[in-house]
C-alpha atoms as a PDB file:
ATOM      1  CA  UNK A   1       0.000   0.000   0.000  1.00  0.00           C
ATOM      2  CA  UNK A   2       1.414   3.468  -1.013  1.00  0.00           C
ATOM      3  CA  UNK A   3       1.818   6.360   1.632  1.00  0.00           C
ATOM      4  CA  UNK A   4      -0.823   8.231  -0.029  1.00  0.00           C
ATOM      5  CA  UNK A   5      -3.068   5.312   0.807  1.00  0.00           C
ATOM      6  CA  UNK A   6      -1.554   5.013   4.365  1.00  0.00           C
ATOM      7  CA  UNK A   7      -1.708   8.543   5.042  1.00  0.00           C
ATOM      8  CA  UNK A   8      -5.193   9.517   3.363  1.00  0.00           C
ATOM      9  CA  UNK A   9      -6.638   6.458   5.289  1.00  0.00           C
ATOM     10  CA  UNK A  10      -5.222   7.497   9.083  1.00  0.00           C
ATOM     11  CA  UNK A  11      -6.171  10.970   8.112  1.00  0.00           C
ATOM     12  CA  UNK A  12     -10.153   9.846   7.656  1.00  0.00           C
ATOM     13  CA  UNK A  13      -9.992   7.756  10.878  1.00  0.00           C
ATOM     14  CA  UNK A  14      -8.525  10.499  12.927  1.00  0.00           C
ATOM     15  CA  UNK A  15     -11.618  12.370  12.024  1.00  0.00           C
ATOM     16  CA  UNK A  16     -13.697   9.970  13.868  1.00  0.00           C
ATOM     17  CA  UNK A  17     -12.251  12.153  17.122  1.00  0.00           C
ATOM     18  CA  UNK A  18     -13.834  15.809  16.196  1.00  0.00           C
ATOM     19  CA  UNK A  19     -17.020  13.898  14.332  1.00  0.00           C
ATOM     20  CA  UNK A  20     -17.947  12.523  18.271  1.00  0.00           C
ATOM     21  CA  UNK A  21     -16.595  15.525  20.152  1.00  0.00           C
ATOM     22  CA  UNK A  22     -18.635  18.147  18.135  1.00  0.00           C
ATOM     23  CA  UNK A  23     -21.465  15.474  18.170  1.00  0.00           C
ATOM     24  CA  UNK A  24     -21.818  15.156  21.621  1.00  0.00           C
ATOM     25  CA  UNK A  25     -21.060  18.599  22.486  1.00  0.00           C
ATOM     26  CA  UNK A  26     -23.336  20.145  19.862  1.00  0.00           C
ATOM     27  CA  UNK A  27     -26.306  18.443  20.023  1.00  0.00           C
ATOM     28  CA  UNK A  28     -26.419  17.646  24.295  1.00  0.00           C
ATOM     29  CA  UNK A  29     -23.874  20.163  26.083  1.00  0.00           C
ATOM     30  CA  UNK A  30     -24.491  23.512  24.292  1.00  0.00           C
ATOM     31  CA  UNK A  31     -28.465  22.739  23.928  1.00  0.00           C
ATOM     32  CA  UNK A  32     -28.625  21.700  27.441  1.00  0.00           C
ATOM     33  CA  UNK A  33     -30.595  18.321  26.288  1.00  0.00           C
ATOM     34  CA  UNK A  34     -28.507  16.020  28.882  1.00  0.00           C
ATOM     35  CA  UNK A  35     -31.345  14.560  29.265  1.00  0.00           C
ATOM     36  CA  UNK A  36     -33.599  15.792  26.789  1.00  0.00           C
ATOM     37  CA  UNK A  37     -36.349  17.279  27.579  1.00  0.00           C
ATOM     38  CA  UNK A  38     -39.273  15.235  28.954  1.00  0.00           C
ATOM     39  CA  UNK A  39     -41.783  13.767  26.252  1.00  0.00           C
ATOM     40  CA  UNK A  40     -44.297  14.661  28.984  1.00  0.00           C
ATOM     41  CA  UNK A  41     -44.071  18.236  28.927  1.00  0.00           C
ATOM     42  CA  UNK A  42     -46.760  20.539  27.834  1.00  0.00           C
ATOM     43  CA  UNK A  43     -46.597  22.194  24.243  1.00  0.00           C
ATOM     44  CA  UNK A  44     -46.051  25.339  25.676  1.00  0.00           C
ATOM     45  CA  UNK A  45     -42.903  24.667  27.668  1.00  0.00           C
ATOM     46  CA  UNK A  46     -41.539  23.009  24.695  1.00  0.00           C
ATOM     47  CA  UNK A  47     -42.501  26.258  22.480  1.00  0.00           C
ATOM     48  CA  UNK A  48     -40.138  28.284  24.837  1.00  0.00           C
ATOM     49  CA  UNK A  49     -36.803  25.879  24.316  1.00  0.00           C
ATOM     50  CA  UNK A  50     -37.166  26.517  20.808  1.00  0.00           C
ATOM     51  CA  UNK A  51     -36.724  30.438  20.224  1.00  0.00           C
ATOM     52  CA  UNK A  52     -35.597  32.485  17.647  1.00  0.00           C
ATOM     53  CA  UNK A  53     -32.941  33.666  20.275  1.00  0.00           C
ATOM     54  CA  UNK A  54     -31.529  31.015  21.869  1.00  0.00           C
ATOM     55  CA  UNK A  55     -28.413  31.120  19.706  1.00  0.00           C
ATOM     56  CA  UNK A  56     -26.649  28.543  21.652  1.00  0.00           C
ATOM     57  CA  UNK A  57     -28.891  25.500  20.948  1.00  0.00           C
ATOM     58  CA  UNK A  58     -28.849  26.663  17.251  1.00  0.00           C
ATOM     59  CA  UNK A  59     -25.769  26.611  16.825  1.00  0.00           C
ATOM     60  CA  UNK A  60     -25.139  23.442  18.504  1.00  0.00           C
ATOM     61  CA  UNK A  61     -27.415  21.462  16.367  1.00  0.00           C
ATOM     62  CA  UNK A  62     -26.201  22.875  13.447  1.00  0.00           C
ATOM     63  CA  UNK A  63     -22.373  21.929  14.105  1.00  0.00           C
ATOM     64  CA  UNK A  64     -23.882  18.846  15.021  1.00  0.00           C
ATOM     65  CA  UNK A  65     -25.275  18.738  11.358  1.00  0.00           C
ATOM     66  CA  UNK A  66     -22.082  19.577   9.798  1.00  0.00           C
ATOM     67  CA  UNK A  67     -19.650  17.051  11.589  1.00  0.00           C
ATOM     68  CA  UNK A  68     -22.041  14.355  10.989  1.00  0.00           C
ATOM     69  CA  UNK A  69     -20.831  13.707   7.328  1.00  0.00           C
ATOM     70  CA  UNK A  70     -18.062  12.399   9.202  1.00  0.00           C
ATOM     71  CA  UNK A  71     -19.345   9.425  10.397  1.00  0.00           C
ATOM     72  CA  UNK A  72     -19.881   7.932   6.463  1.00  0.00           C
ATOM     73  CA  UNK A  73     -16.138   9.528   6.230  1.00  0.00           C
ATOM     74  CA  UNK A  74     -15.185   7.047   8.757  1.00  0.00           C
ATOM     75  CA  UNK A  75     -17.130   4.385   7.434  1.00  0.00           C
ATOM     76  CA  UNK A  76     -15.105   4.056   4.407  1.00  0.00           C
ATOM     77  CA  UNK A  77     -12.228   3.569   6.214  1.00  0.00           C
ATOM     78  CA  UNK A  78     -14.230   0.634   7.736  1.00  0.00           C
ATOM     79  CA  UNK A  79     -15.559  -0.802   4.537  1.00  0.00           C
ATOM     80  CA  UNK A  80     -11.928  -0.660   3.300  1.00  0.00           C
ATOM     81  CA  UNK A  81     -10.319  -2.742   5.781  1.00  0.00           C
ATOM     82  CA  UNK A  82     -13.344  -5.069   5.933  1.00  0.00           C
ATOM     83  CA  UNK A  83     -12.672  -5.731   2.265  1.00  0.00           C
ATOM     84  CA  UNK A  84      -9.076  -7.072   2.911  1.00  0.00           C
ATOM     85  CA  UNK A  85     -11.433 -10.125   5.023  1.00  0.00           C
ATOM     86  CA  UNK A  86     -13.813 -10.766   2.343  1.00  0.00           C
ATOM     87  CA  UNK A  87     -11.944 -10.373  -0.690  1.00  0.00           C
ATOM     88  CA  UNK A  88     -13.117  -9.553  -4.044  1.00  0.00           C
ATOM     89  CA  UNK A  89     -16.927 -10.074  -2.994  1.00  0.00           C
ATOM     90  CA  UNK A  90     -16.956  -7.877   0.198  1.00  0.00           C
ATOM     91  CA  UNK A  91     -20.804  -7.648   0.596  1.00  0.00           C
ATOM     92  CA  UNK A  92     -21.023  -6.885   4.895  1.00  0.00           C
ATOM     93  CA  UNK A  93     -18.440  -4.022   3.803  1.00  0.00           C
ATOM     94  CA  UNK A  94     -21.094  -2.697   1.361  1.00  0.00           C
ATOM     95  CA  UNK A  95     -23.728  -3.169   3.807  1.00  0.00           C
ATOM     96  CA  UNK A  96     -22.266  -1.830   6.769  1.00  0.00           C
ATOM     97  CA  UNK A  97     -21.019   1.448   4.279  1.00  0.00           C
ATOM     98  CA  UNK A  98     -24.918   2.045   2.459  1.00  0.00           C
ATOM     99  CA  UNK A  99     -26.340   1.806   6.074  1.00  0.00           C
ATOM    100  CA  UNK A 100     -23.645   4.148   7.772  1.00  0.00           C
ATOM    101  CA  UNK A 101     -24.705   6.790   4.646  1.00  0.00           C
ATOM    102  CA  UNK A 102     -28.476   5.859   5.633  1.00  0.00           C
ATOM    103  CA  UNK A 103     -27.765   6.620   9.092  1.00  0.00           C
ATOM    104  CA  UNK A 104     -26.621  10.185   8.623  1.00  0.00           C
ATOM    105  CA  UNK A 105     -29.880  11.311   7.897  1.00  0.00           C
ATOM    106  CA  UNK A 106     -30.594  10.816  11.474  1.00  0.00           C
ATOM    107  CA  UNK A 107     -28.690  13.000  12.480  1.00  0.00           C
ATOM    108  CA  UNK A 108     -28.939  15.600   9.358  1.00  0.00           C
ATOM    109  CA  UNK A 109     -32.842  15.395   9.699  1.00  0.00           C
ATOM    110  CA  UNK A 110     -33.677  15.659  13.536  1.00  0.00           C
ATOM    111  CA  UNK A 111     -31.211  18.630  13.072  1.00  0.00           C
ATOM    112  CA  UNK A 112     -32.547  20.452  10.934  1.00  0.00           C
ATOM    113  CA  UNK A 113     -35.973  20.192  12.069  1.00  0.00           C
ATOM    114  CA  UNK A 114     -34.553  21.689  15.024  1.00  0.00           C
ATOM    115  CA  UNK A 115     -33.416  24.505  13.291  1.00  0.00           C
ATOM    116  CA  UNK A 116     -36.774  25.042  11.582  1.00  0.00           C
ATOM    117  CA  UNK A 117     -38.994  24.479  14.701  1.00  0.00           C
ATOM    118  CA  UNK A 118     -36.369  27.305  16.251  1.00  0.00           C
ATOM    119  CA  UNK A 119     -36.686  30.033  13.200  1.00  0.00           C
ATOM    120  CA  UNK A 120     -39.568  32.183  13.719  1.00  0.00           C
ATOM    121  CA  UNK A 121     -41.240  33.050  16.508  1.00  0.00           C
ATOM    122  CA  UNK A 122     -44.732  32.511  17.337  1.00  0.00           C
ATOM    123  CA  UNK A 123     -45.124  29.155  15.402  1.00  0.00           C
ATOM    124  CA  UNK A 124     -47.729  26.792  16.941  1.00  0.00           C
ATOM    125  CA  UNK A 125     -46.427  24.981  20.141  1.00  0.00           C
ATOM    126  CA  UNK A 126     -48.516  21.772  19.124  1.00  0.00           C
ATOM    127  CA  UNK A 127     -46.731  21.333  15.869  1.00  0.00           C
ATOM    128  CA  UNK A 128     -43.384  22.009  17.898  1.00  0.00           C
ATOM    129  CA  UNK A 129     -43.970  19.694  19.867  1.00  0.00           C
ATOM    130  CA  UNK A 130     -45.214  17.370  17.536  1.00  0.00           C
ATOM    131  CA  UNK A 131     -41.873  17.816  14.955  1.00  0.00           C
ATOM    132  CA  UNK A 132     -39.963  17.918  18.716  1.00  0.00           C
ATOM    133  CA  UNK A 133     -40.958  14.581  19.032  1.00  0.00           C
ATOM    134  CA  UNK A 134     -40.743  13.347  15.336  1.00  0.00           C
ATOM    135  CA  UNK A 135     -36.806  14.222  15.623  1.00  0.00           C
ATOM    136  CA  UNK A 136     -36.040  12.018  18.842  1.00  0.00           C
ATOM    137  CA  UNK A 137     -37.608   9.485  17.203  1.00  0.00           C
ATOM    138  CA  UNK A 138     -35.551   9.745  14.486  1.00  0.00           C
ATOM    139  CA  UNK A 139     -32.509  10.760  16.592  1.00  0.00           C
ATOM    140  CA  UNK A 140     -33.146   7.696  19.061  1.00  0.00           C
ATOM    141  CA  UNK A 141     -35.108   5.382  17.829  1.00  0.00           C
ATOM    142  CA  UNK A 142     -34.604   5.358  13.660  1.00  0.00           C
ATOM    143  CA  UNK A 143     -31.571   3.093  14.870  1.00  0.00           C
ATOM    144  CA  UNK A 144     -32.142   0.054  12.325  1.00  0.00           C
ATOM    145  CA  UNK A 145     -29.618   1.199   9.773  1.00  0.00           C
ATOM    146  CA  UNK A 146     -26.769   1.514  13.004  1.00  0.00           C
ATOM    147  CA  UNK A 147     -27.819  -2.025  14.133  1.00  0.00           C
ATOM    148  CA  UNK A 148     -27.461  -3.844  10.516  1.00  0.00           C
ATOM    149  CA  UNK A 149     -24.027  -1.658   9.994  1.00  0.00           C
ATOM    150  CA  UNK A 150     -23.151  -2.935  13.427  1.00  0.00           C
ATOM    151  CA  UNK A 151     -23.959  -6.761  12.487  1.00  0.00           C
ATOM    152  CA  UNK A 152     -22.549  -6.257   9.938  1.00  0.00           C
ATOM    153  CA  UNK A 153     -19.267  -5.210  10.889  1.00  0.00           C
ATOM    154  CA  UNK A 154     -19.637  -8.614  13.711  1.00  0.00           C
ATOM    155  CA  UNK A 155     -20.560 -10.567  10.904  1.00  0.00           C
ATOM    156  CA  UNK A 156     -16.941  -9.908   8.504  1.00  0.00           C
ATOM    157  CA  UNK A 157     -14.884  -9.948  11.761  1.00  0.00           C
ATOM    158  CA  UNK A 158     -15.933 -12.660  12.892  1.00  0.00           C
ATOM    159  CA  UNK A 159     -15.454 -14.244   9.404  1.00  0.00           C
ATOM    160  CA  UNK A 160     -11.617 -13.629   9.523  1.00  0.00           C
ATOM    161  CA  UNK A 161     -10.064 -16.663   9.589  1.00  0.00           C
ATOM    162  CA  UNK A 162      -6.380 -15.574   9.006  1.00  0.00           C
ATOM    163  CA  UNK A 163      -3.559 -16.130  11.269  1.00  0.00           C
ATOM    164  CA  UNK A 164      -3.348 -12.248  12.508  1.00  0.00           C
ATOM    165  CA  UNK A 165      -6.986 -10.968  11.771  1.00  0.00           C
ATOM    166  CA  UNK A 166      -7.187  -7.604  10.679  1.00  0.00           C
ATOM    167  CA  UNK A 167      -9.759  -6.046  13.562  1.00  0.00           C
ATOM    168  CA  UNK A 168      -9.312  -8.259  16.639  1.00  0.00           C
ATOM    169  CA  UNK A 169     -12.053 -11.111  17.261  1.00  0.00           C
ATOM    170  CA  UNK A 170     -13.319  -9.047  20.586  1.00  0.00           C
ATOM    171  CA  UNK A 171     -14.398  -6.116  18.098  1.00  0.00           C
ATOM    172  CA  UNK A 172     -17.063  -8.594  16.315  1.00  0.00           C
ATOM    173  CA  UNK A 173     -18.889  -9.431  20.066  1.00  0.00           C
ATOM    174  CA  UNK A 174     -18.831  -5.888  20.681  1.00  0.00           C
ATOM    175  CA  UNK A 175     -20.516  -4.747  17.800  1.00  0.00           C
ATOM    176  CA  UNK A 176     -22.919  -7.199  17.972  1.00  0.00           C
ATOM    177  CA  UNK A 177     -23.513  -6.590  22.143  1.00  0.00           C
ATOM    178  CA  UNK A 178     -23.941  -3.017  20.883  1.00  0.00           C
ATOM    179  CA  UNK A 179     -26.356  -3.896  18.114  1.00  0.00           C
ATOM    180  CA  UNK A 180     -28.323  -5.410  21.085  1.00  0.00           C
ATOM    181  CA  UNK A 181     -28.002  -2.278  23.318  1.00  0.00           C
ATOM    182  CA  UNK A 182     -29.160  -0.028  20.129  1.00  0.00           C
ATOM    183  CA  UNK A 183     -32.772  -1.862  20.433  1.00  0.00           C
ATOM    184  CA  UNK A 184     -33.396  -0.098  23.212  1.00  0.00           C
ATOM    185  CA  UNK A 185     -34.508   3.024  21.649  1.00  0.00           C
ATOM    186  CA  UNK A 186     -37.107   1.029  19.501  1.00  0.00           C
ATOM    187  CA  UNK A 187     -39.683   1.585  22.391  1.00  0.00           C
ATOM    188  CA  UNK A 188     -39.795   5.649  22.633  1.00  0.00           C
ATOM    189  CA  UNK A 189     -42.726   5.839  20.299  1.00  0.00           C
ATOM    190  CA  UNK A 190     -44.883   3.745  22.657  1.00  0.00           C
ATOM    191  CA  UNK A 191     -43.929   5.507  25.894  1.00  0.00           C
ATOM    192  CA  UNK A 192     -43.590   9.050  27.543  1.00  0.00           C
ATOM    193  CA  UNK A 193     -42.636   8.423  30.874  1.00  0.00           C
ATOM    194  CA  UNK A 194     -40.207   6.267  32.258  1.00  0.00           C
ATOM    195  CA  UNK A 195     -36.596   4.840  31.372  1.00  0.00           C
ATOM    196  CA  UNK A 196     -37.653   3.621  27.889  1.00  0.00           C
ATOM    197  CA  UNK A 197     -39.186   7.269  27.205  1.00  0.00           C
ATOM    198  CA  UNK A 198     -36.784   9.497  25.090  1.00  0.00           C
ATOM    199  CA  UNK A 199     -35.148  10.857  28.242  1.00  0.00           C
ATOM    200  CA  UNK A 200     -34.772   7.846  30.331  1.00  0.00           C
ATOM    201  CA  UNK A 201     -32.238   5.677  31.127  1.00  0.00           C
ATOM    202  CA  UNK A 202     -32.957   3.187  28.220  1.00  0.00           C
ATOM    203  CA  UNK A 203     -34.390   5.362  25.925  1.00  0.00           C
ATOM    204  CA  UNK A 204     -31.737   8.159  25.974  1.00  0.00           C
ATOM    205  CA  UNK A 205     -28.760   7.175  27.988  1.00  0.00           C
ATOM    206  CA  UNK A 206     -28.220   3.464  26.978  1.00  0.00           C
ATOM    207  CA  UNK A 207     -29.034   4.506  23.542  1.00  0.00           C
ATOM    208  CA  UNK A 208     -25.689   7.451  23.691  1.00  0.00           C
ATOM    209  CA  UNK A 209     -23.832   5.642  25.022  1.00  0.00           C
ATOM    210  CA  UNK A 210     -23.302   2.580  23.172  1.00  0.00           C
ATOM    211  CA  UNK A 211     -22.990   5.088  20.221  1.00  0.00           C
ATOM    212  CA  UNK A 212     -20.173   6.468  21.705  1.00  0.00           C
ATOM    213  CA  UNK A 213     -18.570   3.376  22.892  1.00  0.00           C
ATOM    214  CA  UNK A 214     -18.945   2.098  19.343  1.00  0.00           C
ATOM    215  CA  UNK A 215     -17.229   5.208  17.755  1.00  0.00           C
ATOM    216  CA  UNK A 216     -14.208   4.873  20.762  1.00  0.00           C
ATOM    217  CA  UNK A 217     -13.305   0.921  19.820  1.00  0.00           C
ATOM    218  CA  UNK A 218     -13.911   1.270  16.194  1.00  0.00           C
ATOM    219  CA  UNK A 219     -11.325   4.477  16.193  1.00  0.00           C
ATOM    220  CA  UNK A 220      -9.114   2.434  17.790  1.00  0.00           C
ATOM    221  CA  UNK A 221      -9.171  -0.990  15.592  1.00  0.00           C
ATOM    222  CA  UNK A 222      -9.123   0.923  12.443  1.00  0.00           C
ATOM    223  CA  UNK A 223      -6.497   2.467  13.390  1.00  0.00           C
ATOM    224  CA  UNK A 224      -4.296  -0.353  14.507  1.00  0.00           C
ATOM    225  CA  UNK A 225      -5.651  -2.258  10.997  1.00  0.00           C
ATOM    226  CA  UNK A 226      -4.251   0.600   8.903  1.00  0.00           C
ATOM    227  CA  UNK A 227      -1.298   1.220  10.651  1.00  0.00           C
ATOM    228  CA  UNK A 228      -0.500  -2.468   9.994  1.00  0.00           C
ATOM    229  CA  UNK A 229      -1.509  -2.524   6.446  1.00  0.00           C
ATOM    230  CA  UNK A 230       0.469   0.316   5.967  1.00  0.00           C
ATOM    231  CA  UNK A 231       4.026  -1.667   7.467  1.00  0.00           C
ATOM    232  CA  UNK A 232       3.551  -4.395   5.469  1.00  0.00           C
ATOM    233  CA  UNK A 233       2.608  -2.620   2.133  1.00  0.00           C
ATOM    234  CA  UNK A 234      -0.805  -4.465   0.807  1.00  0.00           C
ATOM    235  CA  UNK A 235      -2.508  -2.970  -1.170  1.00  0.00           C
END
């Protein structure tokens, strides 16, 4: 494998860092939303977190919209090293990519139907909340895409067969004990109170955070993988 290759491919992984920082900062610290806000709430009190002038919160969903991209950025790193497993017909590295470019629209749309439900003032706080509610759904629990990626990825690993496996045989169980953990989320449309509710422990926190985990090992197998590929020159 050439430097270019090497260097273009470490570069794109790195940016898995900033894509998670400006993720988790944007769209929880600067909007305040750790937790969310409660699914129980009245339209009116969600009317007033979405105001023209609370610049902070708009501006911290829409970085989170524009380091999102970053996560199909870092996916193609993935689908490249998962093609040195499978070989000339690498189908879970074509999965796992068209459902990591799937995935970004939940983040791009929840986003930016923050930003629209924040715009102008004196829209009606029933179809706030309403389009409130449609993006955490979509934000929490629109997760299928991340769990097929995720079995995916366990699924290719796990195929490796070769003396020194290119992402470590641990990384496969994770992803798939992850895929597990992402289910959680599927229940916030059927509750609005409670830990499976979009700001409960289930709904929100277990949903995060094995998002975050995921994003933390995969950095650092990828990284290891290329950095290997890259000492013993395959292409």
């Amino acid at each position: 494998m050439s430097n270019t290759n090497t260097k273009n491919q470490l570069i794109v992984t790195h940016s898995a860092i900033p894509m998670a920082l400006i993720i988790g900062i944007g769209s929880f610290v600067m909007t305040g939303w750790l937790p969310p806000p409660s699914p129980s709430l009245s339209p009116e009190e969600v009317a007033k977190i979405f105001t023209p002038d609370n610049y902070v919160l708009r501006l911290g969903v829409l970085l989170m919209c524009i380091f999102c991209s970053l996560v199909v950025a870092f996916s193609g790193v993935i689908a490249t090293q998962l093609k040195r497993i499978e070989g000339p017909h690498h189908v879970m590295a074509n999965l796992q990519y068209v459902c990591q470019a799937a995935g970004l629209c939940l983040f791009l749309v929840p986003g930016f139907i923050w930003l629209a439900i924040s715009y102008r003032a004196g829209t009606n706080p029933e179809l706030i909340m309403v389009l409130n509610d449609l993006a955490w759904f979509m934000f929490l629990a629109g997760s299928g895409p991340t769990i097929v990626q995720w079995l995916g990825i366990g699924c290719a690993v796990i195929g490796d067969k070769s003396a020194e496996p290119i992402y470590p045989r641990w990384f496969a169980f994770l992803n798939f004990w992850l895929a597990l953990g992402a289910t959680a989320g599927l229940v916030i449309p059927f509750v609005k109170t409670g830990p499976f509710a979009y700001n409960g422990l289930f709904g929100f926190w277990v949903v995060a955070t094995v998002f975050f985990i995921w994003v933390s090992c995969a950095y650092w197998c990828t990284l290891q993988a290329v950095k290997k590929q890259g000492r013993e020159g395959n292409a």
